[in-house]
Each structure stands twice: as structure tokens, then as C-alpha cells.
PDB file of N, CA and C in Angstrom:
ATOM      1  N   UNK A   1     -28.002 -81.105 -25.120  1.00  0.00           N
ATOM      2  CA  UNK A   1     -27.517 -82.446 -25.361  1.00  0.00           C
ATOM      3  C   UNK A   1     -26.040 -82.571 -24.993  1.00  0.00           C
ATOM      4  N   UNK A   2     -25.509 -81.782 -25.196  1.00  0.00           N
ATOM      5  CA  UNK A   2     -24.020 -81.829 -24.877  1.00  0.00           C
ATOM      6  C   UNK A   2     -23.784 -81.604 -23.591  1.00  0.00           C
ATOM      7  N   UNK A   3     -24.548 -80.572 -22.747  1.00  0.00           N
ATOM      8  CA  UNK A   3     -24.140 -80.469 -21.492  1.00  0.00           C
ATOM      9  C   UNK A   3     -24.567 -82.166 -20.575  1.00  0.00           C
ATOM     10  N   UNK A   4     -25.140 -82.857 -21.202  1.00  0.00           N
ATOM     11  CA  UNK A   4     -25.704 -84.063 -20.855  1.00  0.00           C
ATOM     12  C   UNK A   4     -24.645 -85.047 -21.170  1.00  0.00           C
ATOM     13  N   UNK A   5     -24.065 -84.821 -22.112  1.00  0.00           N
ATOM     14  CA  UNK A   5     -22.743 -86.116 -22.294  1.00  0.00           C
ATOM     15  C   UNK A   5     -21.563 -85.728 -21.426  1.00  0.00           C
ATOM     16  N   UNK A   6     -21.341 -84.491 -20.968  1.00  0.00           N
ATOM     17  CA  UNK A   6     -20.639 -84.279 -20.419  1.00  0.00           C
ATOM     18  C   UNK A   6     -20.471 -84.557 -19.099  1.00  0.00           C
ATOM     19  N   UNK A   7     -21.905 -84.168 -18.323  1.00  0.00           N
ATOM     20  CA  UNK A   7     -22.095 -84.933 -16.725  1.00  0.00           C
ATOM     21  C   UNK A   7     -22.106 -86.339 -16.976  1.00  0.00           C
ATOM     22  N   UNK A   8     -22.344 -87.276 -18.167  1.00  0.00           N
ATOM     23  CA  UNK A   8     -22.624 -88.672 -18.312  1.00  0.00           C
ATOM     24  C   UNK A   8     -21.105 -89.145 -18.137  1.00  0.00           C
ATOM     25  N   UNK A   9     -19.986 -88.038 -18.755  1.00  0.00           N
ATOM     26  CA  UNK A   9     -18.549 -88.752 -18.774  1.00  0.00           C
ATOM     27  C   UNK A   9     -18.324 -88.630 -17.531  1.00  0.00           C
ATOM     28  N   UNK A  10     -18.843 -87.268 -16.687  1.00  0.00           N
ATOM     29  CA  UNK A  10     -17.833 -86.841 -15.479  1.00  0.00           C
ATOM     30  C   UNK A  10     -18.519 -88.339 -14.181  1.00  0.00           C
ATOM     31  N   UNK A  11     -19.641 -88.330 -14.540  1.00  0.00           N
ATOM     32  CA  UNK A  11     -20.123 -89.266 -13.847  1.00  0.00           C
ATOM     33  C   UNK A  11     -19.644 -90.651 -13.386  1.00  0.00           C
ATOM     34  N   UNK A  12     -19.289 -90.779 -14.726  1.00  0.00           N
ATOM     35  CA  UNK A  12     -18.888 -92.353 -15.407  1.00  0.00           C
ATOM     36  C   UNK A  12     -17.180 -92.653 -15.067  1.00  0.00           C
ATOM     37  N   UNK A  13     -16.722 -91.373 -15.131  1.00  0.00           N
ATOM     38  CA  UNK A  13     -15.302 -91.280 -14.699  1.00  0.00           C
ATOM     39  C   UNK A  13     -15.299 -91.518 -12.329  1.00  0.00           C
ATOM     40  N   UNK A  14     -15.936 -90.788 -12.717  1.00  0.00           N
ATOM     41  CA  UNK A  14     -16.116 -90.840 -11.076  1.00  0.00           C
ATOM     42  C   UNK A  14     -16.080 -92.245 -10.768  1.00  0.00           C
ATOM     43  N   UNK A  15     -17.200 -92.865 -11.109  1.00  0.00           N
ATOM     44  CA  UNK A  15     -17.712 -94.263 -10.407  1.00  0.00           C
ATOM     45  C   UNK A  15     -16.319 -95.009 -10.848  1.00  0.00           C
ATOM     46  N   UNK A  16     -16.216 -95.106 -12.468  1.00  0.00           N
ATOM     47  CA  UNK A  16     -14.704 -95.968 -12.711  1.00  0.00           C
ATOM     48  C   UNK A  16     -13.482 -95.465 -11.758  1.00  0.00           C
ATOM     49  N   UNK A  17     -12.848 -94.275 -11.356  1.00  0.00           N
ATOM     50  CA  UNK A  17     -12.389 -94.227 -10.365  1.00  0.00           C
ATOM     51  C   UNK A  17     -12.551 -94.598  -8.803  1.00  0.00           C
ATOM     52  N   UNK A  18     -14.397 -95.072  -8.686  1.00  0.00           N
ATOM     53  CA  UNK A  18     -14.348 -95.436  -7.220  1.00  0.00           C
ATOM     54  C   UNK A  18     -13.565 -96.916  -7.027  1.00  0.00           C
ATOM     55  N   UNK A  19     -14.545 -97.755  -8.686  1.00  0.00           N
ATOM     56  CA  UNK A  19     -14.193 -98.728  -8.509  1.00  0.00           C
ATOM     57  C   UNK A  19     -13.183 -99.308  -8.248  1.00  0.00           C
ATOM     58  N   UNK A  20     -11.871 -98.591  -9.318  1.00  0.00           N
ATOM     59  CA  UNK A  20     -10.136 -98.802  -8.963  1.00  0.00           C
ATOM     60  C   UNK A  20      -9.382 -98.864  -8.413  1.00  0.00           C
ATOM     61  N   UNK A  21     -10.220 -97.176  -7.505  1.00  0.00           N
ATOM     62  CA  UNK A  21      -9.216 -97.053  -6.738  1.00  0.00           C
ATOM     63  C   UNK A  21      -8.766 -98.535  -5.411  1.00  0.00           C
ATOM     64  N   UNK A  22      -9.638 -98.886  -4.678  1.00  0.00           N
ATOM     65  CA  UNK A  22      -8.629-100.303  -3.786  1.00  0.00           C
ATOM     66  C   UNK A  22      -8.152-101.133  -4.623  1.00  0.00           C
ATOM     67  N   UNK A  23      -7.731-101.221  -5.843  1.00  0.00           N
ATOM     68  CA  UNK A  23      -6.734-101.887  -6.632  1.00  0.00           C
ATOM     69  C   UNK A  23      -5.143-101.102  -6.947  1.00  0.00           C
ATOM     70  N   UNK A  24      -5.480-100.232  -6.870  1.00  0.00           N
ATOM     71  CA  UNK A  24      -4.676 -98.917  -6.777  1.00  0.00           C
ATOM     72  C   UNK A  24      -4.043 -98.798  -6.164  1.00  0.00           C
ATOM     73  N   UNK A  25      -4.238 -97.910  -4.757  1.00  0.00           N
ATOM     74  CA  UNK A  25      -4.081 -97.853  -3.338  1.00  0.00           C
ATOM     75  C   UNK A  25      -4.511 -98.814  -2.756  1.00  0.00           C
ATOM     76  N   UNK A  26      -3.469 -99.415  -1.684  1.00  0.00           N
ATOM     77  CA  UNK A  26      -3.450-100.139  -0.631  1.00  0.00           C
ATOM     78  C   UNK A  26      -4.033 -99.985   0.159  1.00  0.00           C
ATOM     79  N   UNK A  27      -4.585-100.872   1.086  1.00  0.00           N
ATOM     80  CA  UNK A  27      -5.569-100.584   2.182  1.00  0.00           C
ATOM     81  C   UNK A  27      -4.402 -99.490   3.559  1.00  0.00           C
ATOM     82  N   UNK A  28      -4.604 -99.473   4.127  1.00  0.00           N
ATOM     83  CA  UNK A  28      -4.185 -99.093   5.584  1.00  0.00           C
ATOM     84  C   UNK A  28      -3.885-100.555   6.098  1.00  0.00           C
ATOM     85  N   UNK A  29      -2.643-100.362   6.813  1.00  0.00           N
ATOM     86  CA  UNK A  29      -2.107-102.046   7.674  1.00  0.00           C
ATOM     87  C   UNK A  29      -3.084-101.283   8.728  1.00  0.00           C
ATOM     88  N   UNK A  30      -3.314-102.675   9.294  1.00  0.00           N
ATOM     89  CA  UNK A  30      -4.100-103.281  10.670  1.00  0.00           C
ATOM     90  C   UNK A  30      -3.147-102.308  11.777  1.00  0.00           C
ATOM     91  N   UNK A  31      -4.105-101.932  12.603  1.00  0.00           N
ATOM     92  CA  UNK A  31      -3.474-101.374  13.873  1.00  0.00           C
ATOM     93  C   UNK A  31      -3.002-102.779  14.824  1.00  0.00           C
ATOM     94  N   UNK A  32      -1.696-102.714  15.638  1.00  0.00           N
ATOM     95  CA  UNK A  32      -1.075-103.836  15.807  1.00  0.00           C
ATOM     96  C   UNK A  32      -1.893-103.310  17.716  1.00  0.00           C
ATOM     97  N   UNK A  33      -1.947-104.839  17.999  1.00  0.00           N
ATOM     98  CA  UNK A  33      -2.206-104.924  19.483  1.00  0.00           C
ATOM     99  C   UNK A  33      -1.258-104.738  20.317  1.00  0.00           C
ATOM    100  N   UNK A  34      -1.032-103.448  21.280  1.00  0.00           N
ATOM    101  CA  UNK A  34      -0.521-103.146  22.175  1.00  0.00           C
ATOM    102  C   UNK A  34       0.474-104.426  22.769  1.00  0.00           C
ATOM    103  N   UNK A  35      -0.326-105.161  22.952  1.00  0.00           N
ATOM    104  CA  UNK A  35       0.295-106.616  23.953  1.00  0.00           C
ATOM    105  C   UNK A  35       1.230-107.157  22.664  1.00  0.00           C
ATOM    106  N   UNK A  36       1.280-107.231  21.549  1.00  0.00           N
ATOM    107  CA  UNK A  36       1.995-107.887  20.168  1.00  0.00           C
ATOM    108  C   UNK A  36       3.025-106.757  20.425  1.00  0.00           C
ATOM    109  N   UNK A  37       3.438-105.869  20.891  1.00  0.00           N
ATOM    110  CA  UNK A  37       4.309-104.719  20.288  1.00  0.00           C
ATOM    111  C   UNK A  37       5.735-105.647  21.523  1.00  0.00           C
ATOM    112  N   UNK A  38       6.775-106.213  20.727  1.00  0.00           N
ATOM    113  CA  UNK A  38       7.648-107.179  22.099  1.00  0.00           C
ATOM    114  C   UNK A  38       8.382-104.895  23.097  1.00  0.00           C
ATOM    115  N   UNK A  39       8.628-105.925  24.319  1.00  0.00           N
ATOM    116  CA  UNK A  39       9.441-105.303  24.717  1.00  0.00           C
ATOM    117  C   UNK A  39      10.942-105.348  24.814  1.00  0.00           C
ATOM    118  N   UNK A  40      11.693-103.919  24.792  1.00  0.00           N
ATOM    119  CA  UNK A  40      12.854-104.331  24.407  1.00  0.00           C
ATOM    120  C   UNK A  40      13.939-103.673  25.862  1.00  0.00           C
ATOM    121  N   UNK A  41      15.099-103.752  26.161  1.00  0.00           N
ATOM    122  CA  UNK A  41      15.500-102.949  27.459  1.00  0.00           C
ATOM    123  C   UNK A  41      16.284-101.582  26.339  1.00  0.00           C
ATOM    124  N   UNK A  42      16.166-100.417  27.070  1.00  0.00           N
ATOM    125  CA  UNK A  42      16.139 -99.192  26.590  1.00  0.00           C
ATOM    126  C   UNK A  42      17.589 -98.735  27.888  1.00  0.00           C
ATOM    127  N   UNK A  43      18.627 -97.974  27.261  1.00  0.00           N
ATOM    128  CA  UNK A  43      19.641 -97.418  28.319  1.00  0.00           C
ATOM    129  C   UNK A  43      19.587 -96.030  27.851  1.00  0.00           C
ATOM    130  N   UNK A  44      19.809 -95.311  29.384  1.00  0.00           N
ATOM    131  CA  UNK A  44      19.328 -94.021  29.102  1.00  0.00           C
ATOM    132  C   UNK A  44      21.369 -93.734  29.016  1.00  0.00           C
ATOM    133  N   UNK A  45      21.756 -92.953  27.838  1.00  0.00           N
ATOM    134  CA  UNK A  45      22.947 -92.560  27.194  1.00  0.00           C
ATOM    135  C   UNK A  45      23.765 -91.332  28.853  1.00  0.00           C
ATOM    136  N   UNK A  46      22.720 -90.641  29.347  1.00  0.00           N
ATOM    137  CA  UNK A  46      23.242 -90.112  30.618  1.00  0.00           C
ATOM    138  C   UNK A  46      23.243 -90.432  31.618  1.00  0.00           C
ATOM    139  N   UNK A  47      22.753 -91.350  32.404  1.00  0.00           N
ATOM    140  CA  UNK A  47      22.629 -92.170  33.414  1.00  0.00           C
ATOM    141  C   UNK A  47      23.014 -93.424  33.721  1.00  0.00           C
ATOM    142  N   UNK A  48      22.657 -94.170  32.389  1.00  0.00           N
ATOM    143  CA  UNK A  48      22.863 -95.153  33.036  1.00  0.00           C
ATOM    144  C   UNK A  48      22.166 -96.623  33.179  1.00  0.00           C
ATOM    145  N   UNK A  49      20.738 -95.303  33.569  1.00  0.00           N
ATOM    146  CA  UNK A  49      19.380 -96.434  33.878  1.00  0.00           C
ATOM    147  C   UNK A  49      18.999 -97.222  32.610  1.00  0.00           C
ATOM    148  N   UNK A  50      18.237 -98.564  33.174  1.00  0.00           N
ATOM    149  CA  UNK A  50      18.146 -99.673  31.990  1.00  0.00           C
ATOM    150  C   UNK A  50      16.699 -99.628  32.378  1.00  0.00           C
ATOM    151  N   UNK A  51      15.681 -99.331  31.277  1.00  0.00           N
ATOM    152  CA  UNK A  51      14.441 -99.341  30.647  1.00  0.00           C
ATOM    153  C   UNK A  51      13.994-100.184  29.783  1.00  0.00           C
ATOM    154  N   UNK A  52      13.008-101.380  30.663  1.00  0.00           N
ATOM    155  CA  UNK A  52      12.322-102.058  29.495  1.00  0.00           C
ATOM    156  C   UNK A  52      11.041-101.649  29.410  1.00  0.00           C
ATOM    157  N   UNK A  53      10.884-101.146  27.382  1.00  0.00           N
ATOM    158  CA  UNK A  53       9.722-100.508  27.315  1.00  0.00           C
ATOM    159  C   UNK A  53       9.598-101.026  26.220  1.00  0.00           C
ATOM    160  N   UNK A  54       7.743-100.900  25.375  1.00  0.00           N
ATOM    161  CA  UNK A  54       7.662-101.387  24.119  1.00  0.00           C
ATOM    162  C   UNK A  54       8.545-100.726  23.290  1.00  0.00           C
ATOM    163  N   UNK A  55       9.094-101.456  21.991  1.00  0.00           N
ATOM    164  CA  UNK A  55      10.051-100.794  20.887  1.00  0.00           C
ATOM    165  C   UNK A  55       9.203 -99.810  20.211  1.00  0.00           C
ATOM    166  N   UNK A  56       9.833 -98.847  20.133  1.00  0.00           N
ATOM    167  CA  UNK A  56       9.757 -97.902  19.907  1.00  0.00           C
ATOM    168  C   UNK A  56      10.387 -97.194  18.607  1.00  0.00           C
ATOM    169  N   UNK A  57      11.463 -97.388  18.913  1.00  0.00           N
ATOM    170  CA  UNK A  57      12.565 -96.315  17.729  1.00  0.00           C
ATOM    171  C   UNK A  57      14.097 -96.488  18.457  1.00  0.00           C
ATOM    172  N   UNK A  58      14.807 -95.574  17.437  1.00  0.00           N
ATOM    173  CA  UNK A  58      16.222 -95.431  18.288  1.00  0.00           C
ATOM    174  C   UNK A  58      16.619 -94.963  19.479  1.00  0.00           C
ATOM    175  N   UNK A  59      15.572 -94.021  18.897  1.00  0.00           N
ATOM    176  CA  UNK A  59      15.853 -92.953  20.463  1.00  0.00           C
ATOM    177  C   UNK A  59      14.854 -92.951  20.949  1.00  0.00           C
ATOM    178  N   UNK A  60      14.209 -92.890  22.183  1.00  0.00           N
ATOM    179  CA  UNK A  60      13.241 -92.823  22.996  1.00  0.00           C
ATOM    180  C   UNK A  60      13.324 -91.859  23.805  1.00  0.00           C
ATOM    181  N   UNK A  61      11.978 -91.365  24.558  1.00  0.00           N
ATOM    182  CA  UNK A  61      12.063 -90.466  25.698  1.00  0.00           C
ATOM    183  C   UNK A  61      11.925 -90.779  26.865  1.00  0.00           C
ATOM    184  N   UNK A  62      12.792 -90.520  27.935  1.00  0.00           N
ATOM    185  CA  UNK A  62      13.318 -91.006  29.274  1.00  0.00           C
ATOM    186  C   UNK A  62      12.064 -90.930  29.853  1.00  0.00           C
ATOM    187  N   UNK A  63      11.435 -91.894  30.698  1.00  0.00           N
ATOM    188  CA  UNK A  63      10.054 -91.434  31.448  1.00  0.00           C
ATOM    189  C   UNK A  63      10.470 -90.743  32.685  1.00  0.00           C
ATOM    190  N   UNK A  64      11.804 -90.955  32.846  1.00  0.00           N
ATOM    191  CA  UNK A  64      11.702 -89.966  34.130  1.00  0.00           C
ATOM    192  C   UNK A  64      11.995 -88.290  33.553  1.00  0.00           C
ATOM    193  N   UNK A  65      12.759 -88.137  32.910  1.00  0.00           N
ATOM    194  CA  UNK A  65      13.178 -86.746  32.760  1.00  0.00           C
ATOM    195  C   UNK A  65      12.578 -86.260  31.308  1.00  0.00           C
ATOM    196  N   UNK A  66      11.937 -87.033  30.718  1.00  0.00           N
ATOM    197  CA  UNK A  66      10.990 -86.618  29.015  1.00  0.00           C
ATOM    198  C   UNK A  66      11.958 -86.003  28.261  1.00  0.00           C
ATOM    199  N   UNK A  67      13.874 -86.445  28.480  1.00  0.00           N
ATOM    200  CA  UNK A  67      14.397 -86.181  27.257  1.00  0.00           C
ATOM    201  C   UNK A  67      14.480 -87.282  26.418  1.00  0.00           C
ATOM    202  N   UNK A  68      15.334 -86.715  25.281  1.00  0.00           N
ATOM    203  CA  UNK A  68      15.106 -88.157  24.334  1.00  0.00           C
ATOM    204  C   UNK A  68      16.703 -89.045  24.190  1.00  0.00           C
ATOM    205  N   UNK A  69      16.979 -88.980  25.577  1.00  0.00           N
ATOM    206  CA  UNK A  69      18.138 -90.056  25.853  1.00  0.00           C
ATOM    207  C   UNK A  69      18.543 -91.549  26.135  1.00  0.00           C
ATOM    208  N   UNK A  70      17.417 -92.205  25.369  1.00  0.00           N
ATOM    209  CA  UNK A  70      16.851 -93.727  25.731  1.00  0.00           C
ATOM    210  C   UNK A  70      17.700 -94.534  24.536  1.00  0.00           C
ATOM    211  N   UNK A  71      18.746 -95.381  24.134  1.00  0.00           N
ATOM    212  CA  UNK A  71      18.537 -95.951  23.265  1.00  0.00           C
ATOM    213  C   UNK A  71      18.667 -97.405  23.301  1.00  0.00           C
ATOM    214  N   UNK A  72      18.115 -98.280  22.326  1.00  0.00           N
ATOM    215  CA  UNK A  72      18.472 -99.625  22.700  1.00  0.00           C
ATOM    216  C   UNK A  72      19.458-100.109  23.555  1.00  0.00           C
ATOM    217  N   UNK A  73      19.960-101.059  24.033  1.00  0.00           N
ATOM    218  CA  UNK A  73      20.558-101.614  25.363  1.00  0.00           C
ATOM    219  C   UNK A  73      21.049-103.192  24.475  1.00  0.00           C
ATOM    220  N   UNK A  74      22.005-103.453  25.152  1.00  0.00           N
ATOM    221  CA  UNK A  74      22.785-104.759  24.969  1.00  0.00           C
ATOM    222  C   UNK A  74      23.484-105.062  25.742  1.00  0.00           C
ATOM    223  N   UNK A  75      23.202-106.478  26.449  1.00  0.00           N
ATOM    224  CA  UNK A  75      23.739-107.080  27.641  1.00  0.00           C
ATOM    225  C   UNK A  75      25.310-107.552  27.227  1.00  0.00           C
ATOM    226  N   UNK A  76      26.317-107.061  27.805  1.00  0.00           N
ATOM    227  CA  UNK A  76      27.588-106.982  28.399  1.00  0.00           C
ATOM    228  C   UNK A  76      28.147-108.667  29.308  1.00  0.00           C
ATOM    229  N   UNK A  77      27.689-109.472  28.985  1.00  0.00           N
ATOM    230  CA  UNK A  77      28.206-110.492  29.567  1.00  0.00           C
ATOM    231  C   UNK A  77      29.637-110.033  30.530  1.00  0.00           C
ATOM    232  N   UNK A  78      30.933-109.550  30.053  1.00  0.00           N
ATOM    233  CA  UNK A  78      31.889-109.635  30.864  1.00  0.00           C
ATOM    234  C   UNK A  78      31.915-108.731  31.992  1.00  0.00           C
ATOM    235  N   UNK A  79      31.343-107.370  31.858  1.00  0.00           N
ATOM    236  CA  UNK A  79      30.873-106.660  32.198  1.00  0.00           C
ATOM    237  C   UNK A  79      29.481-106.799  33.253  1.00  0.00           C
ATOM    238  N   UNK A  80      28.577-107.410  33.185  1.00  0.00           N
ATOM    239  CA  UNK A  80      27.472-107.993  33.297  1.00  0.00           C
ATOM    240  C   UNK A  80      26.492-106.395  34.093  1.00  0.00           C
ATOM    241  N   UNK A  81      26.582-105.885  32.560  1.00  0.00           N
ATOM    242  CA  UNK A  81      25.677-104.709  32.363  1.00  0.00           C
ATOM    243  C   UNK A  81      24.858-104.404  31.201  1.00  0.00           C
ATOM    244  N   UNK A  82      23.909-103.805  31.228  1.00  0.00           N
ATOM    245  CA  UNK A  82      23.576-102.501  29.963  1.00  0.00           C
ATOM    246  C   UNK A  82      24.054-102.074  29.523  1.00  0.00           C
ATOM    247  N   UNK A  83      24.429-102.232  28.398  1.00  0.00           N
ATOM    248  CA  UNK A  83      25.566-101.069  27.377  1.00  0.00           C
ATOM    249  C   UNK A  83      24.257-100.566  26.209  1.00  0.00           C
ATOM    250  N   UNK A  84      25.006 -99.031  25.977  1.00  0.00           N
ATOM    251  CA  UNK A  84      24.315 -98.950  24.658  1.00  0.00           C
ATOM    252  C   UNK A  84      24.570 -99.262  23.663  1.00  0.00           C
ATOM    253  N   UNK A  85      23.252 -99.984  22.463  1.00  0.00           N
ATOM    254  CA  UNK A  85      23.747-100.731  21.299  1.00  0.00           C
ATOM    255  C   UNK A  85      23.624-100.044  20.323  1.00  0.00           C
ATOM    256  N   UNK A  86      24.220-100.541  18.938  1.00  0.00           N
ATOM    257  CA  UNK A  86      23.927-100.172  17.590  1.00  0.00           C
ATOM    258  C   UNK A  86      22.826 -99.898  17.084  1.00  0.00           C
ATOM    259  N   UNK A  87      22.133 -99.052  16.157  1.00  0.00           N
ATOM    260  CA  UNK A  87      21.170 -98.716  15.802  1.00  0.00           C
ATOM    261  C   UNK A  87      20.189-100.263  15.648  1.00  0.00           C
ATOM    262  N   UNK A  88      18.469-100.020  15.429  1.00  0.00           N
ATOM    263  CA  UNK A  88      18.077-101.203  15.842  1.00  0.00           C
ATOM    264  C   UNK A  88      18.061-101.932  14.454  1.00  0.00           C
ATOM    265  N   UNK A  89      18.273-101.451  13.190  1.00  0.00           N
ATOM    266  CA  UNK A  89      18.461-102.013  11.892  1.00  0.00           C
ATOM    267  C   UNK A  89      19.415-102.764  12.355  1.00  0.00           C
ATOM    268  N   UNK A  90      20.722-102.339  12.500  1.00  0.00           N
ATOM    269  CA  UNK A  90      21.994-103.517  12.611  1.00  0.00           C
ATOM    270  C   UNK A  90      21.793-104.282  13.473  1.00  0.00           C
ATOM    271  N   UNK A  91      21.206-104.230  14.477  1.00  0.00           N
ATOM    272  CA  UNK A  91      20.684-105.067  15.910  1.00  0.00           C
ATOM    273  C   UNK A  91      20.454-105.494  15.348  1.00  0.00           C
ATOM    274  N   UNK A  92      19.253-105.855  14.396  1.00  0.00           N
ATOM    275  CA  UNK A  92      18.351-107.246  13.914  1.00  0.00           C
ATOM    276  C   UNK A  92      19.156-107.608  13.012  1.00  0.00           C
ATOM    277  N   UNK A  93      19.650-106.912  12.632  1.00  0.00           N
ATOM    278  CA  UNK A  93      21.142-107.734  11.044  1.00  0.00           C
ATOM    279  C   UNK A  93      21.291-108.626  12.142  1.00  0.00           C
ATOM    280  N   UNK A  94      22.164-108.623  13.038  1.00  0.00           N
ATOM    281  CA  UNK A  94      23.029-109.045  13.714  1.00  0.00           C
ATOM    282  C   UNK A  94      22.479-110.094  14.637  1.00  0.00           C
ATOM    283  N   UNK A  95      20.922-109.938  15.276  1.00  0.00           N
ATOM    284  CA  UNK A  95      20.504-111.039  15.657  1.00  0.00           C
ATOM    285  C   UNK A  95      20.182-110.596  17.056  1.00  0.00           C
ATOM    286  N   UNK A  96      21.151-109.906  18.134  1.00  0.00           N
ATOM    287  CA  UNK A  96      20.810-108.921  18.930  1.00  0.00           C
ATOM    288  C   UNK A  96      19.978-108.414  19.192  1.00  0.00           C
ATOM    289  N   UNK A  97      18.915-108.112  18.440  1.00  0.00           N
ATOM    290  CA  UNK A  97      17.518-107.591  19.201  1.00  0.00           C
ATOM    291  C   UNK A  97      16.664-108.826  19.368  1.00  0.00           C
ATOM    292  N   UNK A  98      16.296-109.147  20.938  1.00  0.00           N
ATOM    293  CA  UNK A  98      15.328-110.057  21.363  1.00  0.00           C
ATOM    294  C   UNK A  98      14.503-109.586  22.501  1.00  0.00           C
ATOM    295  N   UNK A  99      13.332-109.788  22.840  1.00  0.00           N
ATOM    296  CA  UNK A  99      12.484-109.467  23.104  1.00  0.00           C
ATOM    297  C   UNK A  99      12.856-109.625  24.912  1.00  0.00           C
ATOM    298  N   UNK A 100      12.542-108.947  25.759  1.00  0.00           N
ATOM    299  CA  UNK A 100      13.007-108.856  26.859  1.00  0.00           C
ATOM    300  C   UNK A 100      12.088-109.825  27.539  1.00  0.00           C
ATOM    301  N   UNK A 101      12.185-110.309  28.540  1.00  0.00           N
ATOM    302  CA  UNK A 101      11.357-111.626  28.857  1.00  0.00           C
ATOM    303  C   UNK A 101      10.505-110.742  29.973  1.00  0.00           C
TER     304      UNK A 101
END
């Protein structure tokens, strides 16, 4: 009899944990569509070269040379170049990160 109340709790615990748990834990976010991901222009810190690729991160990896010398880019009006910008947190503080056309 007892070994019987005991699988009845472990049982009963189980299912009440199935039930909870997605109240609990959060689902998984939606995988985002490739085409939704904006593109941003990327300057490689040794070269030079200006890369528009989906956003990524701070640093990126160069497609030509697969180091990780890519970082955001900000147009230079007086200059009328690519410069490298501020990390992409302060970019969006700042308003600066827009989607490359």
C-alpha cells in the first residue's frame, strides 16, 4: 500500500510539473526571417574596406580574410567616407544605426 502512494505522489508531481512548467519557462522567441535581419555597412579596422552585411555584432569576420576586423561603420559627411563607429548599443542611443538602403 505504501509503495502505491508513493508512485501515486511521484506521478502526480510529474504531470503537475508538466502542466506548469509553460507558465514557468518561456517559450523560445520565433526564429527571425533572414530577409527581416536590416543590413548595416561594416568597416574593416585594417583596410579600410566598407561592408554591407546583415547585423551581426560588434565585431564581425572579414569575408575576405575570416579575421574578426569588421566593425560598424559611420558615414563621415566632411570627409565623405566610412569611419569606424561606436559600439552598436551607443549607435542606437544615439540614433546612428540605420539600416543601409
Amino acid at each position: 500500500m505504501k509503495d502505491t502512494r508513493l508512485w501515486l505522489a511521484v506521478v502526480a508531481f510529474a504531470a503537475a510539473a508538466w502542466l506548469i512548467a509553460p507558465f514557468v519557462f518561456p517559450p523560445r522567441a520565433p526564429a527571425v526571417a533572414e530577409e527581416l535581419i536590416p543590413q548595416i555597412r561594416y568597416v574593416c579596422k585594417k583596410s579600410g574596406d566598407v561592408f554591407t552585411l546583415p547585423l551581426a555584432g560588434d565585431v564581425v569576420d572579414n569575408p575576405k580574410t575570416g579575421e574578426p576586423t569588421l566593425v560598424p561603420a559611420v558615414y563621415d559627411a566632411k570627409r565623405k567616407t566610412w569611419r569606424p563607429g561606436p559600439p552598436l548599443e551607443v549607435m542606437h542611443r544615439q540614433g546612428l544605426l540605420k539600416p543601409a538602403p
